[in-house]
C-alpha atoms as a PDB file:
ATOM      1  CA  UNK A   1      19.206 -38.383  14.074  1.00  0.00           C
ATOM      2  CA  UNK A   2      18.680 -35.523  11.920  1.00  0.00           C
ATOM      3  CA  UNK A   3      20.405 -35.073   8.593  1.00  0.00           C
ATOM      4  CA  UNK A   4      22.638 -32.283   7.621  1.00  0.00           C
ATOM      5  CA  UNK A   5      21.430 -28.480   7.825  1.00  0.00           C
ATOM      6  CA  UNK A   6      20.923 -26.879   4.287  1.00  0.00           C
ATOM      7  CA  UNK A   7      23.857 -24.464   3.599  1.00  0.00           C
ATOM      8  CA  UNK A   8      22.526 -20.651   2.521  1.00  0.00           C
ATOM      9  CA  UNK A   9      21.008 -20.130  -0.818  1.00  0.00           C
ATOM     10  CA  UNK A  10      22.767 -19.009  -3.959  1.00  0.00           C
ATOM     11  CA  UNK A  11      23.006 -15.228  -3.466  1.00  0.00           C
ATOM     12  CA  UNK A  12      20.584 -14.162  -5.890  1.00  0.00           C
ATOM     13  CA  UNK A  13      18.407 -16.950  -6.268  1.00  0.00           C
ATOM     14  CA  UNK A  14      15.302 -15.082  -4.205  1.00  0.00           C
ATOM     15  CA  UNK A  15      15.857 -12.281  -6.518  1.00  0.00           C
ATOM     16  CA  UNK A  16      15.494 -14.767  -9.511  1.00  0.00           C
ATOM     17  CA  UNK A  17      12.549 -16.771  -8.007  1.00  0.00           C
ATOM     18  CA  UNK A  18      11.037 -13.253  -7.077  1.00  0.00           C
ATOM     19  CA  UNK A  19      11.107 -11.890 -10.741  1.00  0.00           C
ATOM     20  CA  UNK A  20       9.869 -14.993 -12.221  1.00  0.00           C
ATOM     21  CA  UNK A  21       7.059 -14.791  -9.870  1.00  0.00           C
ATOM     22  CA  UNK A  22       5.872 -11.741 -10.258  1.00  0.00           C
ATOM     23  CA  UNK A  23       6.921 -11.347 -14.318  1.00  0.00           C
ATOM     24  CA  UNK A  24       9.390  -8.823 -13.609  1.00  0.00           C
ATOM     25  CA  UNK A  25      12.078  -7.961 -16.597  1.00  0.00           C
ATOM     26  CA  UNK A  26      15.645  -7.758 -15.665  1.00  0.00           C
ATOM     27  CA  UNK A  27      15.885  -4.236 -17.182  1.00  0.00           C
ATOM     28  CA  UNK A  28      13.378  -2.951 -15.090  1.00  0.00           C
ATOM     29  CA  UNK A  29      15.157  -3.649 -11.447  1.00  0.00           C
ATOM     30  CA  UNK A  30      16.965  -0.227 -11.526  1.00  0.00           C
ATOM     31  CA  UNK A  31      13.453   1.745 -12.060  1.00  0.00           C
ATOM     32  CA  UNK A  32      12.245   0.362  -9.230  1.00  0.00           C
ATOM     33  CA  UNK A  33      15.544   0.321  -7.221  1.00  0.00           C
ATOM     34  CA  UNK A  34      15.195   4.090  -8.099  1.00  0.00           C
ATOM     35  CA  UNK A  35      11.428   4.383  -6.985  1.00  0.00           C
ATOM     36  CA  UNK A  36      12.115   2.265  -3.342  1.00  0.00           C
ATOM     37  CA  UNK A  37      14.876   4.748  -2.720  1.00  0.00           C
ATOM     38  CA  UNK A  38      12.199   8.166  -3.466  1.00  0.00           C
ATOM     39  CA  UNK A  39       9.418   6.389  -1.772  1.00  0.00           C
ATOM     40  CA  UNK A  40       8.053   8.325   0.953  1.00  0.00           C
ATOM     41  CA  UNK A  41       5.040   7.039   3.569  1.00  0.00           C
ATOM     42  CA  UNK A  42       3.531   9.726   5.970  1.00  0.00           C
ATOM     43  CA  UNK A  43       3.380   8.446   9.686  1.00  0.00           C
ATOM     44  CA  UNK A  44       2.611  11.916  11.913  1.00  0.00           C
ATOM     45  CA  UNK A  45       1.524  10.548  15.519  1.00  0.00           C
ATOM     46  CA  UNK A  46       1.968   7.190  14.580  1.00  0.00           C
ATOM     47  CA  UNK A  47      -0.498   6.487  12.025  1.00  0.00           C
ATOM     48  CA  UNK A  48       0.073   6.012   8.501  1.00  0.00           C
ATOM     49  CA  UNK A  49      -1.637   8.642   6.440  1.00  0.00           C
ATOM     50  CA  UNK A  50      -3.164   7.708   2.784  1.00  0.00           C
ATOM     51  CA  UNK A  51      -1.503  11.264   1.314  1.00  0.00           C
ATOM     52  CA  UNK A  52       0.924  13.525   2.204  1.00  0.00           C
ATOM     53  CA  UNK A  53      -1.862  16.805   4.099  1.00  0.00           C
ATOM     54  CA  UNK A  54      -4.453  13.583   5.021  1.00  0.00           C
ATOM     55  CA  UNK A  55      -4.172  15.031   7.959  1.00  0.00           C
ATOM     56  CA  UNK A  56      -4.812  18.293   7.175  1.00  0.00           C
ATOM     57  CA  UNK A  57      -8.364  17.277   5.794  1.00  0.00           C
ATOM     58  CA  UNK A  58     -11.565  18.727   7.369  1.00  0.00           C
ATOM     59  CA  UNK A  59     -13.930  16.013   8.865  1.00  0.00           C
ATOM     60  CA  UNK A  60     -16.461  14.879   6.934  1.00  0.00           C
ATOM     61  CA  UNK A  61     -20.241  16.504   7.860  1.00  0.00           C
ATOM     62  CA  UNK A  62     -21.047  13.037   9.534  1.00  0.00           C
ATOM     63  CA  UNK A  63     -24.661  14.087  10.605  1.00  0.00           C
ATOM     64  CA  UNK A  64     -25.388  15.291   7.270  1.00  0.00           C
ATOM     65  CA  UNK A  65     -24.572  12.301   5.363  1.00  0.00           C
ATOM     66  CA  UNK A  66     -26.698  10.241   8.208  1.00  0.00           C
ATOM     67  CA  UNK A  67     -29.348  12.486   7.668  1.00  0.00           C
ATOM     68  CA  UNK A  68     -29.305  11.828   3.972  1.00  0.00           C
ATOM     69  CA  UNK A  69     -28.849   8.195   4.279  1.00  0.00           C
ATOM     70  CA  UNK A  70     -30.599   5.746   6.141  1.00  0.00           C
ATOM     71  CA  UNK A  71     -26.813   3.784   6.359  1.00  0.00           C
ATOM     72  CA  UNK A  72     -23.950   5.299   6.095  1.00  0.00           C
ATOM     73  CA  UNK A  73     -22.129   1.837   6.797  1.00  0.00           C
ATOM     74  CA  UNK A  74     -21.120   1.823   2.377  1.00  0.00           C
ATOM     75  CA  UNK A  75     -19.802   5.494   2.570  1.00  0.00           C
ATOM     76  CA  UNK A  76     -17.536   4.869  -0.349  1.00  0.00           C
ATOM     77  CA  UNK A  77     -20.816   4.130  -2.463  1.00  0.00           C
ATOM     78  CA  UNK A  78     -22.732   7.401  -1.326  1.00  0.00           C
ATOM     79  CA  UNK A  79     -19.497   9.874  -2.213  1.00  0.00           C
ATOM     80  CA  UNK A  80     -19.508   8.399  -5.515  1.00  0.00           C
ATOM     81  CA  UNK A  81     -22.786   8.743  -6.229  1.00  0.00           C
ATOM     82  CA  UNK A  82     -22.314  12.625  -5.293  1.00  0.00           C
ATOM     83  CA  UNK A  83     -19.480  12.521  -7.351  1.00  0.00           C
ATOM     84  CA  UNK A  84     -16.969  13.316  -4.331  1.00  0.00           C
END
């Protein structure tokens, strides 16, 4: 036969546990109490855009950078090296 059920956790421990974890001051909980509460994520059609105007971006010149490159699969690595 099973023993008893835990009862709920101290209101606040997960809190505690959480700032210990992470090395999070007490003073700084209203900062980012203020910063979850401004936070804003994009989602037009569904998809969660990197910016605010992502969107609104023209498509990369894909046949350009193919023609440039013989792999295009590190595309990070050749903007950089153009310095875009």
């Amino acid at each position: 036969m099973p023993g008893p059920r835990p009862g709920p956790a101290r209101p606040g421990l997960r809190r505690e546990e959480l700032f210990e974890r992470i090395g999070l001051d007490v003073g700084e909980s209203p900062k980012w109490e203020e910063v979850s509460r401004r936070l804003r994520v994009p989602f037009p059609q569904g998809v969660i855009s990197q910016f605010d105007g992502y969107g609104d971006l023209a498509e990369l010149d894909w046949a350009a950078y193919r023609a440039r490159s013989p792999s295009i699969r590190r595309l990070d690595r050749i903007l950089e090296a153009e310095g875009d």
